[in-house]
Structure formats: structure tokens, C-alpha cells
PDB file of N, CA and C in Angstrom:
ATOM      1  N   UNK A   1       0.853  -1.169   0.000  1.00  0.00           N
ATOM      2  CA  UNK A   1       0.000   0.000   0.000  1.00  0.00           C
ATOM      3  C   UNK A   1       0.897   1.231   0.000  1.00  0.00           C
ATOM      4  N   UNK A   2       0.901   2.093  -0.959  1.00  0.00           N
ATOM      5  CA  UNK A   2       1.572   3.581  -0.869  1.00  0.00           C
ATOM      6  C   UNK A   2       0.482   4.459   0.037  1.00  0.00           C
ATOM      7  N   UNK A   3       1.405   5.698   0.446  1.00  0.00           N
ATOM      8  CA  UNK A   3       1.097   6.358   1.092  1.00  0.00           C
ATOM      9  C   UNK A   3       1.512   7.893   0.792  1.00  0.00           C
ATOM     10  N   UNK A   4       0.612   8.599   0.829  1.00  0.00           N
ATOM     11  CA  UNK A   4       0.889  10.125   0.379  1.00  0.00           C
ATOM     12  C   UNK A   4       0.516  10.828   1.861  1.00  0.00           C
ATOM     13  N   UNK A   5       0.789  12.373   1.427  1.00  0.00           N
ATOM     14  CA  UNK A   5       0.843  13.449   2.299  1.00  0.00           C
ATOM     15  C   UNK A   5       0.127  14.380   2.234  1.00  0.00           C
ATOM     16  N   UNK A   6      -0.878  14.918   2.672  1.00  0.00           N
ATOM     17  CA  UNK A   6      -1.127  16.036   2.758  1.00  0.00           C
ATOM     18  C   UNK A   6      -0.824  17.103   2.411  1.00  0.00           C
ATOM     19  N   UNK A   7      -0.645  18.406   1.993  1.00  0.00           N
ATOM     20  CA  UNK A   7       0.092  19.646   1.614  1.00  0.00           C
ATOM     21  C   UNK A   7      -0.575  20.537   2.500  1.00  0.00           C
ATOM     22  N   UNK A   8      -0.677  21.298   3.040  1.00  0.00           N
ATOM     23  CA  UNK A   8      -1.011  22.548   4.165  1.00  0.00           C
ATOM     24  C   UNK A   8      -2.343  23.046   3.343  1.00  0.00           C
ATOM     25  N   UNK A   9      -2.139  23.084   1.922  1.00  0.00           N
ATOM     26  CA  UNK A   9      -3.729  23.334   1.407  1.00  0.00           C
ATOM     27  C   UNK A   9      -4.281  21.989   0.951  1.00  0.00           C
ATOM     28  N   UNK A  10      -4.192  20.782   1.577  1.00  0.00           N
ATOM     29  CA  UNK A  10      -4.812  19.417   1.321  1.00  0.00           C
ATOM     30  C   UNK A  10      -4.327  19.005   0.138  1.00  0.00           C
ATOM     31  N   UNK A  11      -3.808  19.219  -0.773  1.00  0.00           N
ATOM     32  CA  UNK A  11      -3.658  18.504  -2.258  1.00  0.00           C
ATOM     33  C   UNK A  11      -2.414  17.276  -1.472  1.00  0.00           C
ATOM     34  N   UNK A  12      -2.847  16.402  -2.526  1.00  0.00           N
ATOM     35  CA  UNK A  12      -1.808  15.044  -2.365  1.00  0.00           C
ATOM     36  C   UNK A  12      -1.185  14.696  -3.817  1.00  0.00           C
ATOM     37  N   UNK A  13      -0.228  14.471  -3.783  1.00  0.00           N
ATOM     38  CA  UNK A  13       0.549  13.863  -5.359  1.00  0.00           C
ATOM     39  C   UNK A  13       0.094  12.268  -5.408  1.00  0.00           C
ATOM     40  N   UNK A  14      -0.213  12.193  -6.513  1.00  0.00           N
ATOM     41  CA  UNK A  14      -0.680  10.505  -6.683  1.00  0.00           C
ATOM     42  C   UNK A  14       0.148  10.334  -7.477  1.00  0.00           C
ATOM     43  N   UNK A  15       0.351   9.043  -6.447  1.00  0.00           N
ATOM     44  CA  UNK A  15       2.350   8.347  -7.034  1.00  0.00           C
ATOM     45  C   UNK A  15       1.965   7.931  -8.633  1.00  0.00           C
ATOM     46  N   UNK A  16       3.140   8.035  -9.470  1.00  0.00           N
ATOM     47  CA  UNK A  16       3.010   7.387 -10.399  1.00  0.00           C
ATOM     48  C   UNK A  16       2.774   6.361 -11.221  1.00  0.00           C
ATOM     49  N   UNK A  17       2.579   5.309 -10.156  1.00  0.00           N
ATOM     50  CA  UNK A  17       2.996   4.138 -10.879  1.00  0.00           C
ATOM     51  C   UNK A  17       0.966   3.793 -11.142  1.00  0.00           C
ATOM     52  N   UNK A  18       0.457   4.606  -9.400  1.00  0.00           N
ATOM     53  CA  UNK A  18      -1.042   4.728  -9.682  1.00  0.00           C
ATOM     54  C   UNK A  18      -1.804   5.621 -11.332  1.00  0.00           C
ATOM     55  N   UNK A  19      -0.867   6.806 -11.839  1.00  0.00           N
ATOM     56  CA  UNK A  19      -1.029   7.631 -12.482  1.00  0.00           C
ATOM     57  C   UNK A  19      -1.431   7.025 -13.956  1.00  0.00           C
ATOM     58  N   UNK A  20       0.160   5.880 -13.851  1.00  0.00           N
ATOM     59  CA  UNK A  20       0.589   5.427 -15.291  1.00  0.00           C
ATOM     60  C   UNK A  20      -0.813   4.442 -15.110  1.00  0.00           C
ATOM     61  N   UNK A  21      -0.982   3.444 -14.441  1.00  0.00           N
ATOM     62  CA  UNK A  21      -1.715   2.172 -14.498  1.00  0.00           C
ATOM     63  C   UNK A  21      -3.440   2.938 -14.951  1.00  0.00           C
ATOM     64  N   UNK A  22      -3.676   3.851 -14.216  1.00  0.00           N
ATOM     65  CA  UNK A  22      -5.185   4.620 -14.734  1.00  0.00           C
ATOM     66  C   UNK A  22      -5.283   5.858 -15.981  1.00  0.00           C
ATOM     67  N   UNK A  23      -3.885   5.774 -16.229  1.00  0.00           N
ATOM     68  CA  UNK A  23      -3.490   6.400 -17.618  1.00  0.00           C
ATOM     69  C   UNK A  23      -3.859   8.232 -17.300  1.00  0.00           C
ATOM     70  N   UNK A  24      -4.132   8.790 -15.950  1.00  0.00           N
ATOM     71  CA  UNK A  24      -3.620  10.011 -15.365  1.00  0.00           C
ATOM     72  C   UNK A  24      -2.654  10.436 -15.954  1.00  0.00           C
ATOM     73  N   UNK A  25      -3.522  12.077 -16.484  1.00  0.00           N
ATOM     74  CA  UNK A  25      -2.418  13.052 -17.251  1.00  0.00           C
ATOM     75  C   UNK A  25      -2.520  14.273 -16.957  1.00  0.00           C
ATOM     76  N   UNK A  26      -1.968  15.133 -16.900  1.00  0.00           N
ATOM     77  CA  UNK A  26      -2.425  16.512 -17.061  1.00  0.00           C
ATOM     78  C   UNK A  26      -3.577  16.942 -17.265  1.00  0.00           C
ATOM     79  N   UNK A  27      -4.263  17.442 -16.921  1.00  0.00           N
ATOM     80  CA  UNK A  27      -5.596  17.793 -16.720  1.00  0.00           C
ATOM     81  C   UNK A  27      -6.801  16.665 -17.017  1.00  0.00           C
ATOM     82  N   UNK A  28      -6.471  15.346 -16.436  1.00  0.00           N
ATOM     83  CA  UNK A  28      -7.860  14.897 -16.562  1.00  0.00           C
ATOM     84  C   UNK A  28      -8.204  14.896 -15.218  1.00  0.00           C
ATOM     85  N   UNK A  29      -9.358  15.276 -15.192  1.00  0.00           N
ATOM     86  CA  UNK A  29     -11.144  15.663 -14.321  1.00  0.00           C
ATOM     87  C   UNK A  29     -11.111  13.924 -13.764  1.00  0.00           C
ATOM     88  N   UNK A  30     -11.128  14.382 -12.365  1.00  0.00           N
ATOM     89  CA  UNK A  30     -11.256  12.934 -11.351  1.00  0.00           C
ATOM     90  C   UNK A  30     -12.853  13.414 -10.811  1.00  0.00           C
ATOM     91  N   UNK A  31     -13.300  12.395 -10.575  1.00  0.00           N
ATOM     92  CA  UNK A  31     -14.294  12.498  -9.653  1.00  0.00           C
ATOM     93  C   UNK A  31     -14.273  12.491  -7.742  1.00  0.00           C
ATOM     94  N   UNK A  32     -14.492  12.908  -6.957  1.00  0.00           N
ATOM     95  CA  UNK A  32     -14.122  12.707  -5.785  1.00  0.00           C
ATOM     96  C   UNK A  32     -15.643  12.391  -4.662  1.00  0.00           C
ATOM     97  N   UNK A  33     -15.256  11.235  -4.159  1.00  0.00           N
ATOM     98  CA  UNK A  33     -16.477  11.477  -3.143  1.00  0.00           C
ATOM     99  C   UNK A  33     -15.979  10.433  -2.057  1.00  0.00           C
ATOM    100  N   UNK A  34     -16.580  10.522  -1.067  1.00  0.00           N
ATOM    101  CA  UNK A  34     -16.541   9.626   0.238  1.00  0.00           C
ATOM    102  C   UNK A  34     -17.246   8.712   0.325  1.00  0.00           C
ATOM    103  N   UNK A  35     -16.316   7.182   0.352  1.00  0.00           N
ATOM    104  CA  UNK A  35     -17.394   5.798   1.061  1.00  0.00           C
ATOM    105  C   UNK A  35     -17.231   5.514   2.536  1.00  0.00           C
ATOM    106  N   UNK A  36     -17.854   5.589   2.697  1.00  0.00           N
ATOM    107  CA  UNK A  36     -17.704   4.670   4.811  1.00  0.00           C
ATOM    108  C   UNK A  36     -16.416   5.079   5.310  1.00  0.00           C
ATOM    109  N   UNK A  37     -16.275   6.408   5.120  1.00  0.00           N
ATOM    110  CA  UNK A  37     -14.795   6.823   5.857  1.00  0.00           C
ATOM    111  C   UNK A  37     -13.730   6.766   4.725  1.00  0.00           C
ATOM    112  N   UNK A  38     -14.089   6.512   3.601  1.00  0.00           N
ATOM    113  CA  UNK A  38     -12.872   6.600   2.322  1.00  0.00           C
ATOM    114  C   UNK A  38     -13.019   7.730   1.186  1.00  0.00           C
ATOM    115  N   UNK A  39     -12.437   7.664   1.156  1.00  0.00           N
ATOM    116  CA  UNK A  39     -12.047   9.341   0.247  1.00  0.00           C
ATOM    117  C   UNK A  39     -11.777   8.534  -1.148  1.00  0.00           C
ATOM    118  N   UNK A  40     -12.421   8.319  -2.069  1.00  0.00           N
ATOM    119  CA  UNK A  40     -12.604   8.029  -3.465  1.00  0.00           C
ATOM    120  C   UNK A  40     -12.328   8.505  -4.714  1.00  0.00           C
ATOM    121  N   UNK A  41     -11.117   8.130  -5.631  1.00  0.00           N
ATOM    122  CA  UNK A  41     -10.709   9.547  -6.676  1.00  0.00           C
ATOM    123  C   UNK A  41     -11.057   8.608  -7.631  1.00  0.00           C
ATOM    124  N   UNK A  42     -11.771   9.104  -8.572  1.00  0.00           N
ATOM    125  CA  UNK A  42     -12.223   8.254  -9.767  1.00  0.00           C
ATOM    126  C   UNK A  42     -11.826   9.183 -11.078  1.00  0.00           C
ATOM    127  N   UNK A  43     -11.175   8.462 -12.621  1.00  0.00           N
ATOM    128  CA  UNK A  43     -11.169   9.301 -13.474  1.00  0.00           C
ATOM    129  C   UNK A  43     -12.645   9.626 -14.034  1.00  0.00           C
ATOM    130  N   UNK A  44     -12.721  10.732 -14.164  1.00  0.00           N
ATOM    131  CA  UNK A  44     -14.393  11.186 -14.600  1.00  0.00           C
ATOM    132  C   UNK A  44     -14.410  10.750 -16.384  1.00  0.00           C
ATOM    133  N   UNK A  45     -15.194  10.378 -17.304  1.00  0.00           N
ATOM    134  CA  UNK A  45     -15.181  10.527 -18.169  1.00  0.00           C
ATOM    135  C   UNK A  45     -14.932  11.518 -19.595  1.00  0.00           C
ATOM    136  N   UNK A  46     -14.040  11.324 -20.278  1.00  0.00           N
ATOM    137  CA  UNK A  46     -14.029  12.769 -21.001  1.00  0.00           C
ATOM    138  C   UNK A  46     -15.356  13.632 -21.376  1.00  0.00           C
ATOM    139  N   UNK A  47     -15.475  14.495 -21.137  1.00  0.00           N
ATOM    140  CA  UNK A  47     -16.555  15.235 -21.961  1.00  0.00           C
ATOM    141  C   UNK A  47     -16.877  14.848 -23.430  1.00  0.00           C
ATOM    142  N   UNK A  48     -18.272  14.679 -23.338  1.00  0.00           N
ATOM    143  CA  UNK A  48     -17.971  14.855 -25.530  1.00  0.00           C
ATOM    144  C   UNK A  48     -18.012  16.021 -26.362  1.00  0.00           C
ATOM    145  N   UNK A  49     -17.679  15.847 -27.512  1.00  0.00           N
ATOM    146  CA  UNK A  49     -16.864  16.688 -28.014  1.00  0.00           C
ATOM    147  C   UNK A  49     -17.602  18.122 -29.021  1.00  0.00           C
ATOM    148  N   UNK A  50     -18.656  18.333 -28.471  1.00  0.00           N
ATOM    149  CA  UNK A  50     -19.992  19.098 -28.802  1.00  0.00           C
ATOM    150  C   UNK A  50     -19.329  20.265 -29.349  1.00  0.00           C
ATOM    151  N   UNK A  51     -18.173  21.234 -28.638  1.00  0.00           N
ATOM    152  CA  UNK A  51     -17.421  21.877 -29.523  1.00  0.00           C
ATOM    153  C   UNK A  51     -16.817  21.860 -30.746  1.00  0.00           C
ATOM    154  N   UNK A  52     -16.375  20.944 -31.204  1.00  0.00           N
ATOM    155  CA  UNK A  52     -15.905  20.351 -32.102  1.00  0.00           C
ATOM    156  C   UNK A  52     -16.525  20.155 -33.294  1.00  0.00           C
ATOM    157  N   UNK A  53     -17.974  19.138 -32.689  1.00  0.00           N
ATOM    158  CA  UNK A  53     -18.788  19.083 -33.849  1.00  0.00           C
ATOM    159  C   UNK A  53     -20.008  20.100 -33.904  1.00  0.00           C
ATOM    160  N   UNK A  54     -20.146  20.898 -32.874  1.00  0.00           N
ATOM    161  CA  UNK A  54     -20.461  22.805 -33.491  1.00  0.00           C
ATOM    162  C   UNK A  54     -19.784  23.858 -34.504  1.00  0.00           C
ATOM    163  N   UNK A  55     -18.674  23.408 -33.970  1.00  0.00           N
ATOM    164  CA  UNK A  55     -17.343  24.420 -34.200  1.00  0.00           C
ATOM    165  C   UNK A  55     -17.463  23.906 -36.061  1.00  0.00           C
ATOM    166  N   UNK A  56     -17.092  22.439 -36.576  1.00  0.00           N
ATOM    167  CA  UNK A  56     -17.387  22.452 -38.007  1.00  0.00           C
ATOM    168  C   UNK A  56     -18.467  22.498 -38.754  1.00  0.00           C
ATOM    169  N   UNK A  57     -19.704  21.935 -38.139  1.00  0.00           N
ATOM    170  CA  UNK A  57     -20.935  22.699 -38.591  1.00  0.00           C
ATOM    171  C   UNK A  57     -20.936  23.834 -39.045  1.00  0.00           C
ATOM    172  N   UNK A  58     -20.930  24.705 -37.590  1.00  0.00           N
ATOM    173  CA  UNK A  58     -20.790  26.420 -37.578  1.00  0.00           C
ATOM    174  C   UNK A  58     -19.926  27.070 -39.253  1.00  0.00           C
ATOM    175  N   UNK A  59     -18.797  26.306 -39.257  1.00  0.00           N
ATOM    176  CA  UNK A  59     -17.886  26.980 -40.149  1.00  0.00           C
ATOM    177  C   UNK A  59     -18.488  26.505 -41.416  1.00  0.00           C
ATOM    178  N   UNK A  60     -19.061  25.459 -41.479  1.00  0.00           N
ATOM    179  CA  UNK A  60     -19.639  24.843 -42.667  1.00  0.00           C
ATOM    180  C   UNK A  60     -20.870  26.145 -42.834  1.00  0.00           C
ATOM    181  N   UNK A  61     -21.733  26.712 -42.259  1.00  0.00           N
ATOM    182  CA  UNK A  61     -22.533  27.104 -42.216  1.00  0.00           C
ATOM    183  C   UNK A  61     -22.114  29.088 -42.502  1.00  0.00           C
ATOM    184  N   UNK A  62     -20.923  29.555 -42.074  1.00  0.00           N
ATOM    185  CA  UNK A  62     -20.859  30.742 -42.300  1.00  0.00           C
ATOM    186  C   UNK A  62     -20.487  30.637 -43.433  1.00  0.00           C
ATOM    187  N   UNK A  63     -19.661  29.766 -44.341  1.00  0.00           N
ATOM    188  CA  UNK A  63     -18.476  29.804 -45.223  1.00  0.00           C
ATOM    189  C   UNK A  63     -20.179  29.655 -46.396  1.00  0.00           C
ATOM    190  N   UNK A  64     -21.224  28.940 -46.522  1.00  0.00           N
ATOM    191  CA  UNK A  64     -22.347  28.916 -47.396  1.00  0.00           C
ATOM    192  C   UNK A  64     -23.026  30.258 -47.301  1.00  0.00           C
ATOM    193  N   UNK A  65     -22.947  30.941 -46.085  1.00  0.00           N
ATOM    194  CA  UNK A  65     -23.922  31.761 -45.737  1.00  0.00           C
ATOM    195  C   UNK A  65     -23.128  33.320 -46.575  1.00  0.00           C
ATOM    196  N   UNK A  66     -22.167  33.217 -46.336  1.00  0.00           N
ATOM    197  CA  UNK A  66     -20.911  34.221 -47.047  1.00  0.00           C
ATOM    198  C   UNK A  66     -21.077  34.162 -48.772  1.00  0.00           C
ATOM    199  N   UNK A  67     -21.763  32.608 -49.089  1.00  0.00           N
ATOM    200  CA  UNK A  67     -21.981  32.932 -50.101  1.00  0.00           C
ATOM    201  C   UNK A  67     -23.378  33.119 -51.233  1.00  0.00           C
ATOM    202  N   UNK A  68     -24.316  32.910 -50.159  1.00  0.00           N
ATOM    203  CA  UNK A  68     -25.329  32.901 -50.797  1.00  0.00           C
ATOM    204  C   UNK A  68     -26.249  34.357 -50.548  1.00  0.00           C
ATOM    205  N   UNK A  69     -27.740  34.685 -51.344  1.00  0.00           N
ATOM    206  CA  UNK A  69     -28.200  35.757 -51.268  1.00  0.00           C
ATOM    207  C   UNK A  69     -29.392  35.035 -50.214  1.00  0.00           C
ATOM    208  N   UNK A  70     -30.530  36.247 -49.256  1.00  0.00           N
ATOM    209  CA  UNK A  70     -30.935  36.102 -48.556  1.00  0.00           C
ATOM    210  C   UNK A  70     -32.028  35.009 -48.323  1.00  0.00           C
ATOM    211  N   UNK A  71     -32.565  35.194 -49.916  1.00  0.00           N
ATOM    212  CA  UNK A  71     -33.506  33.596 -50.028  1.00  0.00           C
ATOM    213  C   UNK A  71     -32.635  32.072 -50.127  1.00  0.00           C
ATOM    214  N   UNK A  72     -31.586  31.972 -50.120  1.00  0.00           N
ATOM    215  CA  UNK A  72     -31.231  30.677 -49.848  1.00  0.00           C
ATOM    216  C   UNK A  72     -30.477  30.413 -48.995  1.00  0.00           C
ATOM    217  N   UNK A  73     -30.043  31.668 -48.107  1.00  0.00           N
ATOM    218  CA  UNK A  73     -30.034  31.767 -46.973  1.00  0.00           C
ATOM    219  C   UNK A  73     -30.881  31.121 -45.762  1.00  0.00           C
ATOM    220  N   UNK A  74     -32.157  31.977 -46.292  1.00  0.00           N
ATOM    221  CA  UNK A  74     -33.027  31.377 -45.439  1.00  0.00           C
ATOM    222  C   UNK A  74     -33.569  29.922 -45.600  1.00  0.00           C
ATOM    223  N   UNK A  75     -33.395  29.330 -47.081  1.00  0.00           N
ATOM    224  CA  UNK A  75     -33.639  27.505 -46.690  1.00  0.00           C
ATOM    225  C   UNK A  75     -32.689  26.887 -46.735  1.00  0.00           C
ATOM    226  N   UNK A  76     -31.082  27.606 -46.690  1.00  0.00           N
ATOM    227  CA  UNK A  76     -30.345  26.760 -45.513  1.00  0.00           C
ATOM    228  C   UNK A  76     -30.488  26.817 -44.301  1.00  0.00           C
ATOM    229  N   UNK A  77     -31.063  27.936 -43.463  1.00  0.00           N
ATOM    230  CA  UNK A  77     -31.507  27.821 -42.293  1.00  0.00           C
ATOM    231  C   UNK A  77     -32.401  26.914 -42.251  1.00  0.00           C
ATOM    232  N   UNK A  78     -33.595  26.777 -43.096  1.00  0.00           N
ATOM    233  CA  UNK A  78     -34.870  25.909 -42.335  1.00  0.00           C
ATOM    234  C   UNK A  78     -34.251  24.788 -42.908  1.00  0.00           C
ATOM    235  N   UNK A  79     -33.409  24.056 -43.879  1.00  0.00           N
ATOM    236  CA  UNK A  79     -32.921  22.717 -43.936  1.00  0.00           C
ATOM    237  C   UNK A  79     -32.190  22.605 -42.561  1.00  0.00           C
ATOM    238  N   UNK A  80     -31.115  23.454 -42.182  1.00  0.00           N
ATOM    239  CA  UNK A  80     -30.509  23.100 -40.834  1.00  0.00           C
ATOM    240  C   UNK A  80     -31.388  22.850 -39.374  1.00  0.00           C
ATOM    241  N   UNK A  81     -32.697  23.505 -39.386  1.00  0.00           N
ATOM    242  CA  UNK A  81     -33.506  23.033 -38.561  1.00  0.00           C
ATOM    243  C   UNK A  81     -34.096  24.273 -37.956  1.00  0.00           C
ATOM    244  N   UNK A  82     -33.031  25.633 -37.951  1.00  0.00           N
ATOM    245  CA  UNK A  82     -33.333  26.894 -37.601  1.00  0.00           C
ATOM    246  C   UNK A  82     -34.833  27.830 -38.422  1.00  0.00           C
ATOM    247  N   UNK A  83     -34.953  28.294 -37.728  1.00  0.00           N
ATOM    248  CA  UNK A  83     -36.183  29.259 -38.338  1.00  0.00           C
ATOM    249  C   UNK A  83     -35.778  30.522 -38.858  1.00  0.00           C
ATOM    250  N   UNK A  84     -35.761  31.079 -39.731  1.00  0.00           N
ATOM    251  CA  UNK A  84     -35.381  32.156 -40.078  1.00  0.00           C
ATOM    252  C   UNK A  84     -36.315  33.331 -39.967  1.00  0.00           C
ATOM    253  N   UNK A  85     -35.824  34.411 -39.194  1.00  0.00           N
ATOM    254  CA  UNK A  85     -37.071  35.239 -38.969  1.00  0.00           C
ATOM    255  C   UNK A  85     -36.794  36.627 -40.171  1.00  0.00           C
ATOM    256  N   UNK A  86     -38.081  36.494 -41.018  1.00  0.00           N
ATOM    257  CA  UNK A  86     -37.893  37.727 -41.820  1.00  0.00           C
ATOM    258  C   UNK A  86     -37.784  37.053 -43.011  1.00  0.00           C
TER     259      UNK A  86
END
């Protein structure tokens, strides 16, 4: 069993060999909670990637919009699902 320390503001270093085996990196999001007196660090799941697949939509969507006039504008909006007001 390893054993860590405390720091004066509570943070603890989690030894490596725990780090490597749960594949712990630089900023991945643990979960934390208490069982029956145990203090529980779980890796949280990545987020999905909703930015990403906004972010190329989006660009798909200005780069058409840049080129079209206002009526087909507006039924690429209502094909995309948006309402176009006006």
C-alpha cells in the first residue's frame, strides 16, 4: 500500500505508478467522493466533443452563408432546422 501526504492546502501527489496504471495526465477531471470513511478519486469521463462538432458545422454554415443571397439563406436555415425570422 503507498502512502501520500497532505500539503497545508490538502492537495496530495498521486504516485506514479497509480497515475501510469489509470493512464492520469495533465488535466484529466477525477471524480471525488466519500465511502464509509474513504475518500474516493475516480477518473471522470471525457466530456464529448460538442465543440468540435459545433465548431465544423458552424464553419460549414458561415463559409455557405458568405456565399449565398438572402432567399437561400433562409432555406439553408430551415434545412438546418433553424427558423429564419424575416
Amino acid at each position: 500500500m503507498l502512502k501520500v501526504k497532505t500539503s497545508s492546502k490538502g492537495q496530495i501527489v498521486i504516485p506514479k505508478e497509480i497515475r501510469d496504471a489509470l493512464g492520469i495526465k495533465p488535466g484529466t477531471v477525477l471524480s471525488v467522493h466519500v465511502e464509509g470513511g474513504r475518500i474516493i478519486l475516480e477518473p471522470s469521463p471525457a466530456p464529448p466533443d460538442i465543440f468540435v462538432e459545433l465548431g465544423k458545422k458552424s464553419e460549414q454554415i458561415l463559409k455557405e452563408s458568405k456565399r449565398v443571397d438572402d432567399e437561400r439563406l433562409g432555406r439553408l436555415l430551415r434545412n438546418l432546422g433553424v427558423e429564419s425570422s424575416g
